[in-house]
PDB file of N, CA and C in Angstrom:
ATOM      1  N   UNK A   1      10.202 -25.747 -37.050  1.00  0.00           N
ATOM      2  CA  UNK A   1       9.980 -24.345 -37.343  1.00  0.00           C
ATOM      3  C   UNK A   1       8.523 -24.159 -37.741  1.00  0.00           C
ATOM      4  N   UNK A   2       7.832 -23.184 -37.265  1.00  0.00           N
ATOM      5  CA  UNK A   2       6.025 -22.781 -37.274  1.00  0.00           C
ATOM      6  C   UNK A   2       6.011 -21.800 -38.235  1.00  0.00           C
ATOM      7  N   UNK A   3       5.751 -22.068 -39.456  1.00  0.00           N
ATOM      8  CA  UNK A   3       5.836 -21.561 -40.478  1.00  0.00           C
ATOM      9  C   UNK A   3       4.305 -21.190 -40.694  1.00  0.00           C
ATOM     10  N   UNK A   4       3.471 -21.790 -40.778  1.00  0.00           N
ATOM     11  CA  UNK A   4       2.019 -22.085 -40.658  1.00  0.00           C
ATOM     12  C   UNK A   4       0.688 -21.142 -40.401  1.00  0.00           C
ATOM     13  N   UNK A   5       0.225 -20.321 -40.571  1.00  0.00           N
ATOM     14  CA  UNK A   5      -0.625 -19.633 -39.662  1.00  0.00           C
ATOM     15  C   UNK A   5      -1.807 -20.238 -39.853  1.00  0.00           C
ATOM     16  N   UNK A   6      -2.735 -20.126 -38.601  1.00  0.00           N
ATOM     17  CA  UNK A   6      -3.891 -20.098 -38.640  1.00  0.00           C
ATOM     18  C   UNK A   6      -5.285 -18.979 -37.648  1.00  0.00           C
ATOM     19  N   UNK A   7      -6.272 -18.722 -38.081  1.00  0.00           N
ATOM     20  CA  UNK A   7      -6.903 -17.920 -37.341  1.00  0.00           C
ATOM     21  C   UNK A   7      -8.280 -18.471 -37.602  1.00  0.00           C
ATOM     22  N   UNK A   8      -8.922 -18.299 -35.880  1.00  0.00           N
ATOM     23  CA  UNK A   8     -10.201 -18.271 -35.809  1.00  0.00           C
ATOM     24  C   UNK A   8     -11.115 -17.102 -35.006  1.00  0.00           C
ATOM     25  N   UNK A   9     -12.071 -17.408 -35.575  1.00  0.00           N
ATOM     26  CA  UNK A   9     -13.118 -15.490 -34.807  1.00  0.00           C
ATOM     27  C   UNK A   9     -13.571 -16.544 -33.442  1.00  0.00           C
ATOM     28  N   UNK A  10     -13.478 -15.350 -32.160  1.00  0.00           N
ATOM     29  CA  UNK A  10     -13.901 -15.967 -31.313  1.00  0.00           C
ATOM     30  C   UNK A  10     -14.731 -14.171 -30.823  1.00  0.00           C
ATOM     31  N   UNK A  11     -15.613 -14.458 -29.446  1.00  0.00           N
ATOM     32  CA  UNK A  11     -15.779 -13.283 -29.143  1.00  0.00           C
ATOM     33  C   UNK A  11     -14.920 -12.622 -28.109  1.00  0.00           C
ATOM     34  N   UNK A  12     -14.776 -11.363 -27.497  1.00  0.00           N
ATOM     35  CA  UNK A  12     -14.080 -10.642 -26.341  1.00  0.00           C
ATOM     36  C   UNK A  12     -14.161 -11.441 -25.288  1.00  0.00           C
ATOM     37  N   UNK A  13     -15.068 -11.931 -24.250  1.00  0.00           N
ATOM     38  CA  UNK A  13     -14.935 -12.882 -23.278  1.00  0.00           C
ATOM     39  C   UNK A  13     -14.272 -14.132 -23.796  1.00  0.00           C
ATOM     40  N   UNK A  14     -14.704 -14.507 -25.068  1.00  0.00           N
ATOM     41  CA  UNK A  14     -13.586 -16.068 -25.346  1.00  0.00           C
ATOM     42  C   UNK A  14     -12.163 -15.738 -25.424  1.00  0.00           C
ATOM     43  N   UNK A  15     -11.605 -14.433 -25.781  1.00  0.00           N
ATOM     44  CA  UNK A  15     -10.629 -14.244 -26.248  1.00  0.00           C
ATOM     45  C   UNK A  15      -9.767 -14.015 -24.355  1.00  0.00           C
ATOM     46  N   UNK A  16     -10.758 -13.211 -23.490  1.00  0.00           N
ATOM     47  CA  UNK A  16      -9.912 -13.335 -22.180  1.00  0.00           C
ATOM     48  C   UNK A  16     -10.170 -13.894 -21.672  1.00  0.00           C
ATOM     49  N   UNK A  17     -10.892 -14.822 -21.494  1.00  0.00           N
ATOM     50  CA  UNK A  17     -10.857 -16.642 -21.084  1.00  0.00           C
ATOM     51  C   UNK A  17      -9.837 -17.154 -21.307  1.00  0.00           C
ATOM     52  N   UNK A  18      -9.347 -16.872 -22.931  1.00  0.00           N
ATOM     53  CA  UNK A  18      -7.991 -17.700 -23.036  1.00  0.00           C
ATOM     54  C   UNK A  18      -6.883 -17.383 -22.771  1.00  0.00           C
ATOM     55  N   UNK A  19      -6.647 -15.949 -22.539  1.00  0.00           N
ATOM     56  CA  UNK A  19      -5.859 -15.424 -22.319  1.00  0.00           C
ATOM     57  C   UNK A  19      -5.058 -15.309 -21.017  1.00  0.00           C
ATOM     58  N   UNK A  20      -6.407 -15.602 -19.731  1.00  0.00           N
ATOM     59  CA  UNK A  20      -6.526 -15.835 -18.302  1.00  0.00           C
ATOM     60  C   UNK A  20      -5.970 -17.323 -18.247  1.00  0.00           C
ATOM     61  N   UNK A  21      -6.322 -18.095 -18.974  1.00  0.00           N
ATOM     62  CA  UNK A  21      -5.868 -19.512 -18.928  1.00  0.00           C
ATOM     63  C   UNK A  21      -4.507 -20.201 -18.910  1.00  0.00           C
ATOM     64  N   UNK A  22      -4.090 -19.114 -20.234  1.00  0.00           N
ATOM     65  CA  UNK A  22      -2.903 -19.320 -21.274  1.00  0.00           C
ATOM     66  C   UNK A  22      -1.739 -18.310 -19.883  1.00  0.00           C
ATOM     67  N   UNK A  23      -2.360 -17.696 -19.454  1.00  0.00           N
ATOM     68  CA  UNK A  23      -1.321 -16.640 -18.349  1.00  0.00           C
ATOM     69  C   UNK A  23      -1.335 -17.913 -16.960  1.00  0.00           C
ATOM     70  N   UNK A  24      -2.490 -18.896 -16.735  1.00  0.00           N
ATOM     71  CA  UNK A  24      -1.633 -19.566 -15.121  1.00  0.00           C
ATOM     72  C   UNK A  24      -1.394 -20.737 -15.686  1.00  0.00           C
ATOM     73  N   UNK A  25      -0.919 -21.095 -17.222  1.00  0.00           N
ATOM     74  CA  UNK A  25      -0.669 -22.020 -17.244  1.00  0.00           C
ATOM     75  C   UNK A  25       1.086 -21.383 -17.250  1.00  0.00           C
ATOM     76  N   UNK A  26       1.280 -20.651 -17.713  1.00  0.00           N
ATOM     77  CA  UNK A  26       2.542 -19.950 -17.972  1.00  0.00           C
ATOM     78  C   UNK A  26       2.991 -20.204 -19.254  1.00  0.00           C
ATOM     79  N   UNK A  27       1.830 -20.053 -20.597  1.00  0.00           N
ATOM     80  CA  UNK A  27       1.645 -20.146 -21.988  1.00  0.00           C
ATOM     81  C   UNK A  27       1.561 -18.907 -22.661  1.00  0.00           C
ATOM     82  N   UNK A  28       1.900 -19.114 -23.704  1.00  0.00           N
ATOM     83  CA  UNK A  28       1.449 -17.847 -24.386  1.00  0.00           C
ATOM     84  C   UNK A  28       0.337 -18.437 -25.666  1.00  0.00           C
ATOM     85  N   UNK A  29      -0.582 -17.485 -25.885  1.00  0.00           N
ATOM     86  CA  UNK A  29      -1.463 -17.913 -26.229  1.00  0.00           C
ATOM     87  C   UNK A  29      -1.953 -19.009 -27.461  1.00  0.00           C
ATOM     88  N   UNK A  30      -0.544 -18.584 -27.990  1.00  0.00           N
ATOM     89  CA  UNK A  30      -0.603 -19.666 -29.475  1.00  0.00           C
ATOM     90  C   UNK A  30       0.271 -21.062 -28.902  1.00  0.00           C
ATOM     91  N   UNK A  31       0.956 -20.958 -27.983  1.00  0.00           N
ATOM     92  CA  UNK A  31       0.914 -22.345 -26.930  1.00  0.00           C
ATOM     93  C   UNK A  31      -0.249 -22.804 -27.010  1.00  0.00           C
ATOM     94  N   UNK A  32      -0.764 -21.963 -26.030  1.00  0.00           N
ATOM     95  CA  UNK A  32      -1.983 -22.834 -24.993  1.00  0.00           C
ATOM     96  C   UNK A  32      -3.182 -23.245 -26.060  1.00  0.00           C
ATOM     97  N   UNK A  33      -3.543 -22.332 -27.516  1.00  0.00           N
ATOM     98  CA  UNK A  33      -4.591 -22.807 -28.397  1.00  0.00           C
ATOM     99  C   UNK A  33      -3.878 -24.394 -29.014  1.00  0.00           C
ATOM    100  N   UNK A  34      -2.894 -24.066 -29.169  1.00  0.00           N
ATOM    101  CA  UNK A  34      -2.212 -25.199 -29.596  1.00  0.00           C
ATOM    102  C   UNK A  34      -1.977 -26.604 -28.776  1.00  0.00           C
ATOM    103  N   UNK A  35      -1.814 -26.712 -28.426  1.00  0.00           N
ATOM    104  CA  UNK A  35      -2.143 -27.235 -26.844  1.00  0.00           C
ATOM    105  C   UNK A  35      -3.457 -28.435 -26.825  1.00  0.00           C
ATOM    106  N   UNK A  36      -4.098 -26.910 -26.608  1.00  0.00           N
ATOM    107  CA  UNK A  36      -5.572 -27.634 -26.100  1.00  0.00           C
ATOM    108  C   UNK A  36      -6.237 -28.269 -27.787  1.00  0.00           C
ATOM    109  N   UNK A  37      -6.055 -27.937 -28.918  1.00  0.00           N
ATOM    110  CA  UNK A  37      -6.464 -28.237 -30.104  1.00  0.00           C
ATOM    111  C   UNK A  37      -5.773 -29.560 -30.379  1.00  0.00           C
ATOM    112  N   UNK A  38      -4.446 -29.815 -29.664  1.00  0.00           N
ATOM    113  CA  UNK A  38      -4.287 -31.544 -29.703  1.00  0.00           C
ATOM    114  C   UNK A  38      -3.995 -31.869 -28.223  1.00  0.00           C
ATOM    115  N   UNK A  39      -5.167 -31.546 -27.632  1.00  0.00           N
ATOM    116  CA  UNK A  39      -5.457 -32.470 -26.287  1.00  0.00           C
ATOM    117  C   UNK A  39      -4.302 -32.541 -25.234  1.00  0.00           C
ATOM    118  N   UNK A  40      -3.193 -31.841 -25.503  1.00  0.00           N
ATOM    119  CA  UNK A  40      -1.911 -32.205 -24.510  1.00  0.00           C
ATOM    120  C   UNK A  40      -2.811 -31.579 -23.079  1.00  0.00           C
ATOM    121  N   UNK A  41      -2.086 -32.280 -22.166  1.00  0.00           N
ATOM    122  CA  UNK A  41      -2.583 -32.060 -20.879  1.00  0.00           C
ATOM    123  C   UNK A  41      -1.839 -30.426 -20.431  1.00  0.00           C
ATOM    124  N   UNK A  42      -2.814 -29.225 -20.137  1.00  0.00           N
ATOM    125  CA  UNK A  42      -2.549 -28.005 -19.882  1.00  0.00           C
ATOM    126  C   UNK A  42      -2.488 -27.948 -18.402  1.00  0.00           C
ATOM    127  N   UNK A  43      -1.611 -27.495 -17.382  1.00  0.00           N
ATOM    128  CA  UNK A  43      -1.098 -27.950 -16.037  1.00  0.00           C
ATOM    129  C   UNK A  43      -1.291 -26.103 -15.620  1.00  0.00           C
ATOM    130  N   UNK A  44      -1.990 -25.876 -14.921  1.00  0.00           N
ATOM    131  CA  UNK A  44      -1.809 -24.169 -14.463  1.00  0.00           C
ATOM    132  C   UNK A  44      -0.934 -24.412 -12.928  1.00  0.00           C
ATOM    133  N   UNK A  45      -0.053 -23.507 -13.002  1.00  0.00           N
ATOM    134  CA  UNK A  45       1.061 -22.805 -12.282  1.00  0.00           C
ATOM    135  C   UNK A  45       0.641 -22.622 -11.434  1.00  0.00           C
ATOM    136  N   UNK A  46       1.207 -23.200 -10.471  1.00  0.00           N
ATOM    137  CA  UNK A  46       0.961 -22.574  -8.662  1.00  0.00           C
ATOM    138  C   UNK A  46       1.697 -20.928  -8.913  1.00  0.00           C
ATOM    139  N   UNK A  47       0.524 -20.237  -7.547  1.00  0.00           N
ATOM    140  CA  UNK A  47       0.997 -19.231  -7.871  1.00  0.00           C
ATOM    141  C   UNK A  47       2.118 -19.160  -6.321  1.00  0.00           C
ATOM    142  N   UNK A  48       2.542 -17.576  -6.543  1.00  0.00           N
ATOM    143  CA  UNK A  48       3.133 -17.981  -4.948  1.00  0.00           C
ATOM    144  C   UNK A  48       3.014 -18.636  -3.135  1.00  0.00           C
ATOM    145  N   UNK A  49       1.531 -17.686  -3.328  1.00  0.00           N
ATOM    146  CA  UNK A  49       1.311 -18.306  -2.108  1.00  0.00           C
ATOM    147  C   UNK A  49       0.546 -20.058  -1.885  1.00  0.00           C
ATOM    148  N   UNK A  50      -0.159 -20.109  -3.326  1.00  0.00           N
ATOM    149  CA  UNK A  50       0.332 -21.817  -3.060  1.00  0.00           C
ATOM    150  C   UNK A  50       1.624 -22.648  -2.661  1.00  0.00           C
ATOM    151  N   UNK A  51       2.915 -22.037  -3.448  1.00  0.00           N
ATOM    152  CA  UNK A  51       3.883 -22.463  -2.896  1.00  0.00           C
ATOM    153  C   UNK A  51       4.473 -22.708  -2.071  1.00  0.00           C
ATOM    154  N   UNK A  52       4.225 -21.557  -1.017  1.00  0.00           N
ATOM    155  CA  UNK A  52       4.253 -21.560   0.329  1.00  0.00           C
ATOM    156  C   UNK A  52       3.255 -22.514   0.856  1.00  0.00           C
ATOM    157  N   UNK A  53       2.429 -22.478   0.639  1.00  0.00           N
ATOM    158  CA  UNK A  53       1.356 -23.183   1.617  1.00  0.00           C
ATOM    159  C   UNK A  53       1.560 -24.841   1.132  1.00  0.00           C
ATOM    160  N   UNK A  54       2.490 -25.185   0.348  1.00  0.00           N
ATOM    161  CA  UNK A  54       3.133 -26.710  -0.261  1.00  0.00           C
ATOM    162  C   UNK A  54       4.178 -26.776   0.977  1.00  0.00           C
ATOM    163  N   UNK A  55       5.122 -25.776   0.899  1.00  0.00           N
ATOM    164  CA  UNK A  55       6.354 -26.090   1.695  1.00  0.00           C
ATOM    165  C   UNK A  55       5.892 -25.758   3.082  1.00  0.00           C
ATOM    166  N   UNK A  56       4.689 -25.299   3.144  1.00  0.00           N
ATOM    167  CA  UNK A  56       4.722 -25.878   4.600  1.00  0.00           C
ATOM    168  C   UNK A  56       3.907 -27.104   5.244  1.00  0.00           C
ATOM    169  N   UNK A  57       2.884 -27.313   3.863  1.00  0.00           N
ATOM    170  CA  UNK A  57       2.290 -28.795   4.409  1.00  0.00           C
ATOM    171  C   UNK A  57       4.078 -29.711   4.534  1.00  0.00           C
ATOM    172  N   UNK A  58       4.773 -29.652   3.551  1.00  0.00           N
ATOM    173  CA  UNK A  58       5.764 -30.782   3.388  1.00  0.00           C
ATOM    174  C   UNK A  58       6.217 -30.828   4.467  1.00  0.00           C
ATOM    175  N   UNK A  59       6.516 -29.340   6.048  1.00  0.00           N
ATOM    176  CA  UNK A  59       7.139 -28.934   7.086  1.00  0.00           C
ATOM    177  C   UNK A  59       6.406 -29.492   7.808  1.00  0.00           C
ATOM    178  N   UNK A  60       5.230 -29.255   8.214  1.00  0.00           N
ATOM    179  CA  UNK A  60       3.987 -30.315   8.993  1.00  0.00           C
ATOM    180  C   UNK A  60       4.334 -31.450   8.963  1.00  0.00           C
ATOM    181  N   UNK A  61       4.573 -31.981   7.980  1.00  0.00           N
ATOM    182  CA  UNK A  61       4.506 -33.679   7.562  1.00  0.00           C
ATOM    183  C   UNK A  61       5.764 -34.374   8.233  1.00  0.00           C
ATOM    184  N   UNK A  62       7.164 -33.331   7.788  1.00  0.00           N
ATOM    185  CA  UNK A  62       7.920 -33.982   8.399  1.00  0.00           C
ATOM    186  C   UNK A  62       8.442 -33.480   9.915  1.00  0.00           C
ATOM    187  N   UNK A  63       7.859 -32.621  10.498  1.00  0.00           N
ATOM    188  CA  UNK A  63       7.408 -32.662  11.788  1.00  0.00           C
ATOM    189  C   UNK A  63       6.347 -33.645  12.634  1.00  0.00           C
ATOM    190  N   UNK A  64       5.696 -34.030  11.866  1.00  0.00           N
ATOM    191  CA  UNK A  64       4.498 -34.450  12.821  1.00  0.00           C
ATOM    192  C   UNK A  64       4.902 -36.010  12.739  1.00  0.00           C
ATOM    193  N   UNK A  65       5.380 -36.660  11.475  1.00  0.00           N
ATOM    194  CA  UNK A  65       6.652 -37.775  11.193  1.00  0.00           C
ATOM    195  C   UNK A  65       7.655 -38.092  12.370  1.00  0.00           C
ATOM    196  N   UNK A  66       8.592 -36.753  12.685  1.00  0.00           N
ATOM    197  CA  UNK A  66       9.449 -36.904  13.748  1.00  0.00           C
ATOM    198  C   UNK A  66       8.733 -36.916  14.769  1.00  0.00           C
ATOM    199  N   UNK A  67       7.422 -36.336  15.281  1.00  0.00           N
ATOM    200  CA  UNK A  67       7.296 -36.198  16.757  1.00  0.00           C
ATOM    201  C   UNK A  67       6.717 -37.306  16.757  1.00  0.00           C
ATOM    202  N   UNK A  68       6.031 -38.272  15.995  1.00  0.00           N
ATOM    203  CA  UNK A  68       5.277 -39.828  15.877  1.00  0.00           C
ATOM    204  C   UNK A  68       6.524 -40.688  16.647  1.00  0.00           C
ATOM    205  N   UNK A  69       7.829 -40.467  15.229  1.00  0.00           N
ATOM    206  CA  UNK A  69       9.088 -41.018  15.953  1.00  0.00           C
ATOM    207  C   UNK A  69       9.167 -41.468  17.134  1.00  0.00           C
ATOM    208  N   UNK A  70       9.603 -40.388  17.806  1.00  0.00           N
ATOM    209  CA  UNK A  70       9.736 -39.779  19.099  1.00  0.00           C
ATOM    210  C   UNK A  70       9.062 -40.704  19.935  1.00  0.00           C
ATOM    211  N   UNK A  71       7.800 -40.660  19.409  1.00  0.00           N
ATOM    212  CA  UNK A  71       6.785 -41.295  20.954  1.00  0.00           C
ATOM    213  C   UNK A  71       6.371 -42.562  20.385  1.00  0.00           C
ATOM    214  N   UNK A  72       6.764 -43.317  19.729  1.00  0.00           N
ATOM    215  CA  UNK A  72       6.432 -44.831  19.484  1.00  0.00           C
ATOM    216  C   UNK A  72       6.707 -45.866  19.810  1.00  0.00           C
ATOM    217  N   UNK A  73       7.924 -46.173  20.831  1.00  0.00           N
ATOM    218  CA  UNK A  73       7.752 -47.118  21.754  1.00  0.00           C
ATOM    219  C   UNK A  73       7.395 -46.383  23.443  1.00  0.00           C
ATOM    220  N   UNK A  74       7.492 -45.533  23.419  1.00  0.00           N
ATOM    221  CA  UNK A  74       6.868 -44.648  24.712  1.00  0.00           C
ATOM    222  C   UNK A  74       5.362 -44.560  24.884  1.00  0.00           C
ATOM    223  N   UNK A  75       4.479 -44.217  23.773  1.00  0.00           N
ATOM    224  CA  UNK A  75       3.192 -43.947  24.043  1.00  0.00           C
ATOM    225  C   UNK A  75       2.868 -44.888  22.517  1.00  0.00           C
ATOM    226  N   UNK A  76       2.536 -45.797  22.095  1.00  0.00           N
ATOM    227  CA  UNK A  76       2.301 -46.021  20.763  1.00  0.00           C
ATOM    228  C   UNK A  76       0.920 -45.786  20.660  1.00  0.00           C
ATOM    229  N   UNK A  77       0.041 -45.531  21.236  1.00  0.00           N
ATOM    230  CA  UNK A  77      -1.188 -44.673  20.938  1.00  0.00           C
ATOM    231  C   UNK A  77      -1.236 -43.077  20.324  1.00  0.00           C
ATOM    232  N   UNK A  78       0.036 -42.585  21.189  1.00  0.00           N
ATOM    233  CA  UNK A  78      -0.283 -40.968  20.636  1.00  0.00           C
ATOM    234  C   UNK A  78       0.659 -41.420  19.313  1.00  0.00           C
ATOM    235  N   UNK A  79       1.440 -42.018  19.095  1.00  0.00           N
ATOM    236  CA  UNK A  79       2.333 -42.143  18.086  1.00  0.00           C
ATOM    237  C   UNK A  79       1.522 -42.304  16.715  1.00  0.00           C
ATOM    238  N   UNK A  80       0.483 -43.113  17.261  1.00  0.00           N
ATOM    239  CA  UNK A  80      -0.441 -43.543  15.998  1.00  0.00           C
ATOM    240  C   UNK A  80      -1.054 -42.175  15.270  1.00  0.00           C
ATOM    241  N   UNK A  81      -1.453 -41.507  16.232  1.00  0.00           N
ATOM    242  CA  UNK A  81      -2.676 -40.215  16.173  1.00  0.00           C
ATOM    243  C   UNK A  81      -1.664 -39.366  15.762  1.00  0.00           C
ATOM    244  N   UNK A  82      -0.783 -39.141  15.978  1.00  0.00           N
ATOM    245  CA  UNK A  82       0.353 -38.872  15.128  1.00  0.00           C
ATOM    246  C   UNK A  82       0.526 -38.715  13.824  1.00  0.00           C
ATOM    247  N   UNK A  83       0.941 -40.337  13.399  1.00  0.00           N
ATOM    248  CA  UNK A  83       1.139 -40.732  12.521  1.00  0.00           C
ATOM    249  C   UNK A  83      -0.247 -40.225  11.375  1.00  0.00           C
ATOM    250  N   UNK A  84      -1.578 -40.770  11.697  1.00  0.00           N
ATOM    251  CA  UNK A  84      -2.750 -40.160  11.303  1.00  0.00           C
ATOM    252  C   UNK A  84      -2.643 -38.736  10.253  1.00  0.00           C
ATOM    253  N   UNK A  85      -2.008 -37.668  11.711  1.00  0.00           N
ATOM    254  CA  UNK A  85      -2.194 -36.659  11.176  1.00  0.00           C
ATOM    255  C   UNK A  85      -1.098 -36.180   9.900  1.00  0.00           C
ATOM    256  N   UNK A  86       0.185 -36.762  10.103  1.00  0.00           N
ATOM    257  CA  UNK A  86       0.983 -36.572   9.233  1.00  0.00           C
ATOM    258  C   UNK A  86       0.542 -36.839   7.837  1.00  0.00           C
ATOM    259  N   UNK A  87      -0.313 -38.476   7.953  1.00  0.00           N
ATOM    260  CA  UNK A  87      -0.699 -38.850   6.584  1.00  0.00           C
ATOM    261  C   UNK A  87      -1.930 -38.003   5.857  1.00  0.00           C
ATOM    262  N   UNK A  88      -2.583 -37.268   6.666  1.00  0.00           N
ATOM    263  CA  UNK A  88      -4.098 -36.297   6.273  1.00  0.00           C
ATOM    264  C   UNK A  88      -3.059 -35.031   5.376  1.00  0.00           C
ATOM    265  N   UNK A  89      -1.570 -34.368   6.175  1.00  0.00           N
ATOM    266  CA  UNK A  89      -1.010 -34.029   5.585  1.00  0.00           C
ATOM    267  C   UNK A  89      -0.690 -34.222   4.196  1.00  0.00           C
ATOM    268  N   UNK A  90      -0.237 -35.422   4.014  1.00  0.00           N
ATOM    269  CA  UNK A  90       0.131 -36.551   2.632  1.00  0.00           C
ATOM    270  C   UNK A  90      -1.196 -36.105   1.888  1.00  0.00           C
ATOM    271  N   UNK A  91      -2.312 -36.173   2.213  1.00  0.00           N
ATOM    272  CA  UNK A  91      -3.400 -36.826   1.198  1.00  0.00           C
ATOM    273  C   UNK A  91      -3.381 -34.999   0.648  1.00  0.00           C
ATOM    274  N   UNK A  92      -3.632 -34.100   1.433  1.00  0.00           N
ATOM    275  CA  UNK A  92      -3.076 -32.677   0.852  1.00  0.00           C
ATOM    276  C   UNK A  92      -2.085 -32.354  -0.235  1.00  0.00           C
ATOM    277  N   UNK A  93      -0.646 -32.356   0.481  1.00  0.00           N
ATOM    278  CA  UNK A  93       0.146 -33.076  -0.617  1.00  0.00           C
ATOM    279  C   UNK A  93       0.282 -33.463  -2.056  1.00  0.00           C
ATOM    280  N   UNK A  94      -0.671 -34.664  -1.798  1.00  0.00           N
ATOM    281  CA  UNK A  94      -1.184 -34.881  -3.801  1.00  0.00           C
ATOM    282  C   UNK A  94      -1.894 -34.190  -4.153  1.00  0.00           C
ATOM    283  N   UNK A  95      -2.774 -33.389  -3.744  1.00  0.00           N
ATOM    284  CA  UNK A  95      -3.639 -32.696  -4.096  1.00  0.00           C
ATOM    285  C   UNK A  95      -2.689 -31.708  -5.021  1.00  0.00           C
ATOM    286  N   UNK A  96      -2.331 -31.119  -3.989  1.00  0.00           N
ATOM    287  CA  UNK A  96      -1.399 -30.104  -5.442  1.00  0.00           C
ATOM    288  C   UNK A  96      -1.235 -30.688  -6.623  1.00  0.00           C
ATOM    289  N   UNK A  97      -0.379 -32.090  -6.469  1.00  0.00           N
ATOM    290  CA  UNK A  97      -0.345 -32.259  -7.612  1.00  0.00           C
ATOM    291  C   UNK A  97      -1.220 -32.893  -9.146  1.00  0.00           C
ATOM    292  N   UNK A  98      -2.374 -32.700  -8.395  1.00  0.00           N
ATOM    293  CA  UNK A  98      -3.920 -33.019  -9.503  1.00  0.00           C
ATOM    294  C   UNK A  98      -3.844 -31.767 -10.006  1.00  0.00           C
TER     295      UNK A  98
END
């Protein structure tokens, strides 16, 4: 239970700095001061159309996966170039999650 108060003076731009921050992390502001005052790692929120643009790298990936499939004892050259592109997919992928 946060029984506790505390306050510090900051100016108008510091105050919607944090406020902008504390909103894509999906915090509220005595979260996010709290937070960042013991170092916890603050993670900002994909917004929607990142989301989309996740589920469709993941759709790429496992398309371009199956069509590698497909052609790997038939052509194992295009299979490779294939394969390639699926993994450039992958390296995207983590990115989101940095």
């Amino acid at each position: 239970m946060k029984k506790e108060k505390i306050e510090f003076r900051c100016s108008r731009f510091e105050k919607k700095v944090f406020k902008k921050k504390a909103e894509k992390a999906g915090l509220t502001l005595s979260e996010f001061c709290r937070k960042s005052v013991s170092q916890q790692k603050i993670v900002e929120r994909l917004s929607e159309e990142q989301i989309q643009a996740y589920k469709m790298l993941v759709k790429y990936t496992n398309n371009f996966t199956a069509i590698g499939n497909m052609f790997k004892n038939k052509d194992p050259n295009l299979s490779r170039e294939v394969y390639k592109i699926a993994k450039e997919f992958k390296v995207h992928l983590q990115n989101f999650k940095k």
